[in-house]
N, C-alpha and C. Protein backbone atom coordinates (compact mmCIF):
# COMPACT_ATOMS: atom_id res chain seq x y z
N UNK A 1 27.65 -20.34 11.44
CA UNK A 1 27.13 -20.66 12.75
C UNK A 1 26.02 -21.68 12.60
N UNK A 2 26.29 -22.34 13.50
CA UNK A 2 24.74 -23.73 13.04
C UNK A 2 23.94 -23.41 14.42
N UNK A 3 22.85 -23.86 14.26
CA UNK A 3 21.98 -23.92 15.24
C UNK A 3 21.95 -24.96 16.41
N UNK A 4 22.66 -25.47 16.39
CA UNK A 4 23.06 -26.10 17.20
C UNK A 4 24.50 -26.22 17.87
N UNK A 5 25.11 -25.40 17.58
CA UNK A 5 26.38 -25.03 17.95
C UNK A 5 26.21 -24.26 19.11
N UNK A 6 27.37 -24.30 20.29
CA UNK A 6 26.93 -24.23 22.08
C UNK A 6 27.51 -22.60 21.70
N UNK A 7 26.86 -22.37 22.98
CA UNK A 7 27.27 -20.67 22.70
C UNK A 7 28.30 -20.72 24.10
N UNK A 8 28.74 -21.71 24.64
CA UNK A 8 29.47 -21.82 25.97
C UNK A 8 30.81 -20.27 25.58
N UNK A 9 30.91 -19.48 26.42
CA UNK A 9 32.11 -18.79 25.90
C UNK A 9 32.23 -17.34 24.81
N UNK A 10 30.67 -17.83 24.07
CA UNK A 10 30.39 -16.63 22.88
C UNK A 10 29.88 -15.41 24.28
N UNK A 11 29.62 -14.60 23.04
CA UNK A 11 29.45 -13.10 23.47
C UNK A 11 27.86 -13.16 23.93
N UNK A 12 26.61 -14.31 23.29
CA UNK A 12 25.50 -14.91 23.66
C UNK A 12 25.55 -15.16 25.22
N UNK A 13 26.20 -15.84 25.70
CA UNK A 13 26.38 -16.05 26.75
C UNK A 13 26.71 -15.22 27.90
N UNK A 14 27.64 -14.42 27.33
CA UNK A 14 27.80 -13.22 28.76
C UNK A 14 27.02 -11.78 28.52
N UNK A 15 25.85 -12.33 27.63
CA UNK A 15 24.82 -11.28 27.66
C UNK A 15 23.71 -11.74 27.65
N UNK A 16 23.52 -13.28 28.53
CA UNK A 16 22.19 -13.87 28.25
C UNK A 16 21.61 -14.67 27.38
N UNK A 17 21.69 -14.42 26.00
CA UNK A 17 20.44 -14.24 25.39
C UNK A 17 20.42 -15.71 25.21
N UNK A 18 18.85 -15.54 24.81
CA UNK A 18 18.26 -17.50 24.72
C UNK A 18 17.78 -17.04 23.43
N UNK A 19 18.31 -18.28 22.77
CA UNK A 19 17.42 -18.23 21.25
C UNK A 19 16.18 -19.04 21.17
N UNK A 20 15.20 -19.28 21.26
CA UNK A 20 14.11 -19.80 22.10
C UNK A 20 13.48 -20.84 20.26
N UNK A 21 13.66 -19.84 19.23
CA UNK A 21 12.66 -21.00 18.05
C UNK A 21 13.77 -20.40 16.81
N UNK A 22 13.99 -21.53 15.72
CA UNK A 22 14.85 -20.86 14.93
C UNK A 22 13.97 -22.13 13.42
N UNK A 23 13.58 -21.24 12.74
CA UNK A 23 13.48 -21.77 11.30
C UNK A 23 13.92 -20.76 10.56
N UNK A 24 13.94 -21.29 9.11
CA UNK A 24 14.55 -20.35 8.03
C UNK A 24 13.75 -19.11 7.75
N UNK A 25 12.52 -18.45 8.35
CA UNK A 25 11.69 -18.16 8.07
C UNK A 25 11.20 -16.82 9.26
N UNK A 26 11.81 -17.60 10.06
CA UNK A 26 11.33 -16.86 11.63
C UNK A 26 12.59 -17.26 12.88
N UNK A 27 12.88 -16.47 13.80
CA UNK A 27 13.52 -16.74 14.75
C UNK A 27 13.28 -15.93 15.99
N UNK A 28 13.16 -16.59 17.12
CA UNK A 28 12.78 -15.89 18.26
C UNK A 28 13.74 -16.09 19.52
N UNK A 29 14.03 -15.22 20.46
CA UNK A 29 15.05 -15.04 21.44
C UNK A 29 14.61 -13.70 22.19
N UNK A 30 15.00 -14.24 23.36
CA UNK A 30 14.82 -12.92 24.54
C UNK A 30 16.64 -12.57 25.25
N UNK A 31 16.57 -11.54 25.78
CA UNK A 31 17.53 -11.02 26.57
C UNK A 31 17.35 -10.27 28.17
N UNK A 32 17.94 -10.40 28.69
CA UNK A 32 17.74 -10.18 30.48
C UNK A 32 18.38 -8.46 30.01
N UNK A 33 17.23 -7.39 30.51
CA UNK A 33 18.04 -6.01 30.72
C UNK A 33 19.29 -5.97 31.50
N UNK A 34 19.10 -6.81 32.94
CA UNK A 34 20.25 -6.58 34.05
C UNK A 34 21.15 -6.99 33.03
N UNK A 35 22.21 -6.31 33.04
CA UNK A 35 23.56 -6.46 32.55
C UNK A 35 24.27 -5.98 31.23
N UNK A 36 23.19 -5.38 30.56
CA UNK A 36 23.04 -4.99 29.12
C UNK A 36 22.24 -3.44 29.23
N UNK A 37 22.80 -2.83 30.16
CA UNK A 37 22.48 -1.51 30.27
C UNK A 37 23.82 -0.71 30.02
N UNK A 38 23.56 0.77 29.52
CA UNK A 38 24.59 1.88 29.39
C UNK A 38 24.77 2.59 30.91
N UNK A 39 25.67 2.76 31.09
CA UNK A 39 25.73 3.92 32.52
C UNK A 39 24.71 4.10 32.81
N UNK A 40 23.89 5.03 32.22
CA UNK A 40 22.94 5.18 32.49
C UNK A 40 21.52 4.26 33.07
N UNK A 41 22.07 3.16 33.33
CA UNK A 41 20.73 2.26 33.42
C UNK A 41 19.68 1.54 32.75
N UNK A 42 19.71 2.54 31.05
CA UNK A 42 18.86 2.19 30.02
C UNK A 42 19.61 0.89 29.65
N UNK A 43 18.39 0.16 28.56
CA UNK A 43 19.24 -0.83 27.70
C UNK A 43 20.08 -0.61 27.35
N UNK A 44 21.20 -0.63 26.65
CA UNK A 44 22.31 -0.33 25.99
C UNK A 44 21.83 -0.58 24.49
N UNK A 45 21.99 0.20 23.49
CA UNK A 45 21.22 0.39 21.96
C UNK A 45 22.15 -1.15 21.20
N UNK A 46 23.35 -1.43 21.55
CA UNK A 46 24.09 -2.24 21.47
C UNK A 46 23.63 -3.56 21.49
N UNK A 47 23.19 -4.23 22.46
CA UNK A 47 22.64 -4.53 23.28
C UNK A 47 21.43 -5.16 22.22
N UNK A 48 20.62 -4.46 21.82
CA UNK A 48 19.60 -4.99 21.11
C UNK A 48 19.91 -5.20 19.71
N UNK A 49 21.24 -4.87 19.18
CA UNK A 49 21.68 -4.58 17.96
C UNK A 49 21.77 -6.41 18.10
N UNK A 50 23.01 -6.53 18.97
CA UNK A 50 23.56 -7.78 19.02
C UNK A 50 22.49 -8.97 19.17
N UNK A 51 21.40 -8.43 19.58
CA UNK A 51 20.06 -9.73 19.95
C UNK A 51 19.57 -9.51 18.63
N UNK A 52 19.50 -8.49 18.17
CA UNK A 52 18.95 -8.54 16.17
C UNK A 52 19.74 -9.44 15.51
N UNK A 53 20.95 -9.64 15.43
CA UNK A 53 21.96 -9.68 14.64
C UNK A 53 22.30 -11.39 15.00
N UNK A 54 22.02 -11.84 16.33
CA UNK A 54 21.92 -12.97 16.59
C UNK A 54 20.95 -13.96 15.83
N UNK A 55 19.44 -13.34 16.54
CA UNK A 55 17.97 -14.25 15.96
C UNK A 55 18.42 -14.19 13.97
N UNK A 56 18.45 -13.31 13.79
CA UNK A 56 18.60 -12.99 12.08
C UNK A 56 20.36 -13.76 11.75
N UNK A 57 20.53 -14.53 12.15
CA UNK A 57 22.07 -14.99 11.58
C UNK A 57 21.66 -16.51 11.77
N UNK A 58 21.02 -16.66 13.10
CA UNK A 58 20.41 -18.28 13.24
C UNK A 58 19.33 -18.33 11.98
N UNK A 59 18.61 -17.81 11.38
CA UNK A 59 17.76 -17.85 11.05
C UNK A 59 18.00 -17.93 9.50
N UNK A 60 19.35 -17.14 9.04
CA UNK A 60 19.42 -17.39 7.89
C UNK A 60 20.93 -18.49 7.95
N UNK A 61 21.32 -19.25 8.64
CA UNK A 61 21.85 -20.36 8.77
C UNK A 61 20.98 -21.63 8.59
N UNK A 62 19.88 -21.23 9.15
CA UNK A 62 19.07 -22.35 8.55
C UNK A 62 18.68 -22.52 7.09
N UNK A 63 18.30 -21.50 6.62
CA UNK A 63 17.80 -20.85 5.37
C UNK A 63 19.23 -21.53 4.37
N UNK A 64 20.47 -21.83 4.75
CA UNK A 64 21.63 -21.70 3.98
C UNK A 64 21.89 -22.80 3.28
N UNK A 65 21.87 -24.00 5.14
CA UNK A 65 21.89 -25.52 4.90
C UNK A 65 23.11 -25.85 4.99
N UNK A 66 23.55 -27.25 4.87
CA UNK A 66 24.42 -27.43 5.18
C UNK A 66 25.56 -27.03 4.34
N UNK A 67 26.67 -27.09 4.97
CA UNK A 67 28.13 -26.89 3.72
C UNK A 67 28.16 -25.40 3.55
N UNK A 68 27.08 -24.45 3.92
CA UNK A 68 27.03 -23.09 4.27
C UNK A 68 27.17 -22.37 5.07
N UNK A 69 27.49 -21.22 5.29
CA UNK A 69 27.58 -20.64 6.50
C UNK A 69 27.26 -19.24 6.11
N UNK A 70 26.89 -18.33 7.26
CA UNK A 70 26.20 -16.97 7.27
C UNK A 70 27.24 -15.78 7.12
N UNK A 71 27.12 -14.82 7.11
CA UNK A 71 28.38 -13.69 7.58
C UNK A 71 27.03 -12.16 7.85
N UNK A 72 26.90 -11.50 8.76
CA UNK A 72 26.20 -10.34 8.53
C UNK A 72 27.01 -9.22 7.70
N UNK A 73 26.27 -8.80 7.10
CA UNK A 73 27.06 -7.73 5.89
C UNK A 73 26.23 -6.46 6.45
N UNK A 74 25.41 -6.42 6.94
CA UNK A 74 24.58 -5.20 7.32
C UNK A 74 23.15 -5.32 8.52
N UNK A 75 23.62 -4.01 9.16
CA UNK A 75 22.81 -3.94 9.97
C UNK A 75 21.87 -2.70 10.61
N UNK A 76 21.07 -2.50 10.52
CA UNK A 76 20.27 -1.18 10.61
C UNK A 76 19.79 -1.17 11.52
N UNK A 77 19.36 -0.40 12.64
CA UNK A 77 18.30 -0.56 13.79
C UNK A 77 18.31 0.91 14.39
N UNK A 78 16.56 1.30 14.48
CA UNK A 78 16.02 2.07 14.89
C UNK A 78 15.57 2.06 17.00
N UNK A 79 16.42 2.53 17.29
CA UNK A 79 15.18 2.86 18.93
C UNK A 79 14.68 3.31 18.81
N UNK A 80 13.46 2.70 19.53
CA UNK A 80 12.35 3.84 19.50
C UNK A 80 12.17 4.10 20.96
N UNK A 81 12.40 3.22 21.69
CA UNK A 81 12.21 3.88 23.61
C UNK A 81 13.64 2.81 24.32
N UNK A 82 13.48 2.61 25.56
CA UNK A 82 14.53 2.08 26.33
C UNK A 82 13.37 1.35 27.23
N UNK A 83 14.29 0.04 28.08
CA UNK A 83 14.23 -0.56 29.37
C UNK A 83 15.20 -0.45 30.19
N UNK A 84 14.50 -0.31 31.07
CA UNK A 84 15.64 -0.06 32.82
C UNK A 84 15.47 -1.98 33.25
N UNK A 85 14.46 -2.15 33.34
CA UNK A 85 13.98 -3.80 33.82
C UNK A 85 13.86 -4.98 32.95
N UNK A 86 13.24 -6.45 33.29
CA UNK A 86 12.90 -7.22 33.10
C UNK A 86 13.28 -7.72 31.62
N UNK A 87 12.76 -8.71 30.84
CA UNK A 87 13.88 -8.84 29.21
C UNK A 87 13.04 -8.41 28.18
N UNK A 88 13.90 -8.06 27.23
CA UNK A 88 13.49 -7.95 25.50
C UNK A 88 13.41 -9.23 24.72
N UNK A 89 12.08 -9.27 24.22
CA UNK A 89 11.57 -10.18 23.49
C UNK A 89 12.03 -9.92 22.16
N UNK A 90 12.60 -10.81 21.55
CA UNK A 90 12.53 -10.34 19.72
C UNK A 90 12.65 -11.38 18.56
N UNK A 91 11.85 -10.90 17.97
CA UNK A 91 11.82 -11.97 16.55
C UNK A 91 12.24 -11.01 15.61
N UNK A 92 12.67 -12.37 14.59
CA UNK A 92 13.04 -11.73 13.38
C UNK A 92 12.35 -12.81 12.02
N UNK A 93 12.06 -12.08 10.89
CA UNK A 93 10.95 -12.27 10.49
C UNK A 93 11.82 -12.40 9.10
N UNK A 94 11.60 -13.25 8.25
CA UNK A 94 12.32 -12.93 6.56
C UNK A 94 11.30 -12.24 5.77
N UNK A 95 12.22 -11.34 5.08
CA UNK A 95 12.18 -10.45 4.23
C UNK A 95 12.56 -10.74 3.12
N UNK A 96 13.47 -11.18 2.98
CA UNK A 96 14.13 -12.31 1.49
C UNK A 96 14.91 -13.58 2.00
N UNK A 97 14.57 -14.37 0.87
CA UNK A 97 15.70 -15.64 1.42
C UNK A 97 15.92 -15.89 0.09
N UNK A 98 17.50 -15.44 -0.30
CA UNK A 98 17.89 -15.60 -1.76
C UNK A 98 18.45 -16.68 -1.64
N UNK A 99 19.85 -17.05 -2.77
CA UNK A 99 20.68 -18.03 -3.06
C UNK A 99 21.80 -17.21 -1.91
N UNK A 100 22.12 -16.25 -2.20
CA UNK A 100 23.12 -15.29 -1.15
C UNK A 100 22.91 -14.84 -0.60
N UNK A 101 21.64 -13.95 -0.38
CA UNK A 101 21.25 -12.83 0.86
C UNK A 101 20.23 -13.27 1.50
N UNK A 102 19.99 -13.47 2.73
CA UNK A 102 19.01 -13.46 3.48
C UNK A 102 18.88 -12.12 4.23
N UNK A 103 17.42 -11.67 4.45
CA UNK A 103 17.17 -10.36 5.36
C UNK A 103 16.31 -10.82 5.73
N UNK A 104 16.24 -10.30 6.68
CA UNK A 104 15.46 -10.45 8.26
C UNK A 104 15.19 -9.03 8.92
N UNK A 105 13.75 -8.57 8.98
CA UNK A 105 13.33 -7.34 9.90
C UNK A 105 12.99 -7.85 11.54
N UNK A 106 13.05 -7.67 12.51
CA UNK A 106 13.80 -7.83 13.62
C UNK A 106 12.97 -6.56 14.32
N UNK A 107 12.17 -7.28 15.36
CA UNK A 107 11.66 -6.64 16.40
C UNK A 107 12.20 -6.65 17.71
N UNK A 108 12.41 -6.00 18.86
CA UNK A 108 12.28 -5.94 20.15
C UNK A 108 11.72 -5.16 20.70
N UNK A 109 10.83 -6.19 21.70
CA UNK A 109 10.35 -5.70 22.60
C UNK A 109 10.53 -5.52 23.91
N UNK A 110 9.54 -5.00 25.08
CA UNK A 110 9.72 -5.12 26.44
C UNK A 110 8.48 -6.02 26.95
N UNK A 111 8.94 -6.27 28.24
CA UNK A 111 7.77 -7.04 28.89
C UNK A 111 6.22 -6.90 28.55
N UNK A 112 6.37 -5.46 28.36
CA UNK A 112 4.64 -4.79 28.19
C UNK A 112 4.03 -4.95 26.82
N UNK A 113 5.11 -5.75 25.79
CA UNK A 113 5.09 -5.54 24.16
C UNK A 113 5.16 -4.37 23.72
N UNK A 114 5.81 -3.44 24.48
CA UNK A 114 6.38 -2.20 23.42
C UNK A 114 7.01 -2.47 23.10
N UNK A 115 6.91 -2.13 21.77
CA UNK A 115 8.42 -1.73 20.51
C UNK A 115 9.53 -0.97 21.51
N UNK A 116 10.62 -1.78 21.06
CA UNK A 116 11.53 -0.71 22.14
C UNK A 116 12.95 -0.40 20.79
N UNK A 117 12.87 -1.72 19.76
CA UNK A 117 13.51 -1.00 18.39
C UNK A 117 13.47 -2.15 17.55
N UNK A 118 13.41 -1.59 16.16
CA UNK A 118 13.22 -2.18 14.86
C UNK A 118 14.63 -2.07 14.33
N UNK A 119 14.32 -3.65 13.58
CA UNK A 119 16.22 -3.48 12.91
C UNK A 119 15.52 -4.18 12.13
N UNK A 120 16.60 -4.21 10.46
CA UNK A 120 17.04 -4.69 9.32
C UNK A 120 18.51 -5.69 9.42
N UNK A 121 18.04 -7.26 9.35
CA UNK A 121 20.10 -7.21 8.75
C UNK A 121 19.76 -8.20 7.79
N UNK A 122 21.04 -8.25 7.07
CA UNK A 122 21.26 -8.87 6.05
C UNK A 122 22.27 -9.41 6.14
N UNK A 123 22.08 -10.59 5.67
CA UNK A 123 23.77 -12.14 5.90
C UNK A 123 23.74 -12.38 4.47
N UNK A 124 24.96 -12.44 4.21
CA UNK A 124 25.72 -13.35 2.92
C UNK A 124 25.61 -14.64 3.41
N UNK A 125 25.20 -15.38 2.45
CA UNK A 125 25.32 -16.53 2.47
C UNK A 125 26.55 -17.03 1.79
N UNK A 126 27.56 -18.27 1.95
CA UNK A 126 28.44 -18.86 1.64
C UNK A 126 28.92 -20.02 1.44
N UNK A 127 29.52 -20.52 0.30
CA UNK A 127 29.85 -21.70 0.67
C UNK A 127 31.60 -21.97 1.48
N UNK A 128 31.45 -22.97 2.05
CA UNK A 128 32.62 -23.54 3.51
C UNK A 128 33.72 -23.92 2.45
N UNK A 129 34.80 -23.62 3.01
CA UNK A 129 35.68 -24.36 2.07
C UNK A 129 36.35 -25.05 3.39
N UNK A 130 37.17 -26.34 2.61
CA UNK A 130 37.75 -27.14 3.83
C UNK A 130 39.12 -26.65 3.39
């Protein structure tokens, strides 16, 4: 995935999310609650998995460079509360940036800056074959 590649059509798109800053190092993106709720009204735990798994894949795409590309191999994430309203803020932060693995710990928040859940992921890095 490159960072500059349109999300017209991706799964980004019919859930919002804006990737707002992306270096190899750090990546930041928010998500709109409306539409990314469970029955119930809460966020959907999903939902924030996929906004982890996003910021942390841009982030170690950069980290990769060109002629590379990402794959997530793992993904961990803790809730710690829910939103009914307004969007989740989240960065993701490196943890390692190898030759192959990049990890990224991965916050979201709510409007108020509560923690609403902590994630871990980790991307293989690769080289493209033509």
């Amino acid at each position: 995935m490159s960072d500059t590649a349109s999300t017209a059509g991706t799964l980004l798109e019919r859930m919002g999310i804006e990737v707002t800053r992306v270096t190899a190092e750090r990546a930041e993106g928010r998500m709109p609650v409306a539409g990314n709720t469970q029955p119930f009204g809460l966020l959907h735990g999903g939902a924030s998995a996929v906004l982890a798994e996003t910021l942390a894949s841009f982030a170690a795409q950069r980290h990769a460079g060109e002629g590379r590309a990402t794959v997530g191999i793992e993904l961990n994430a803790t809730h710690h509360r829910s939103a009914r309203e307004g969007w989740v803020h989240a960065v993701a932060t490196a943890v390692h940036l190898g030759r192959s693995l990049a990890t990224y710990e991965v916050t979201v928040d709510d409007d108020g800056g509560r923690r609403l859940c902590t994630a871990r992921v980790t991307c293989m890095l690769i080289d493209i074959r033509d």
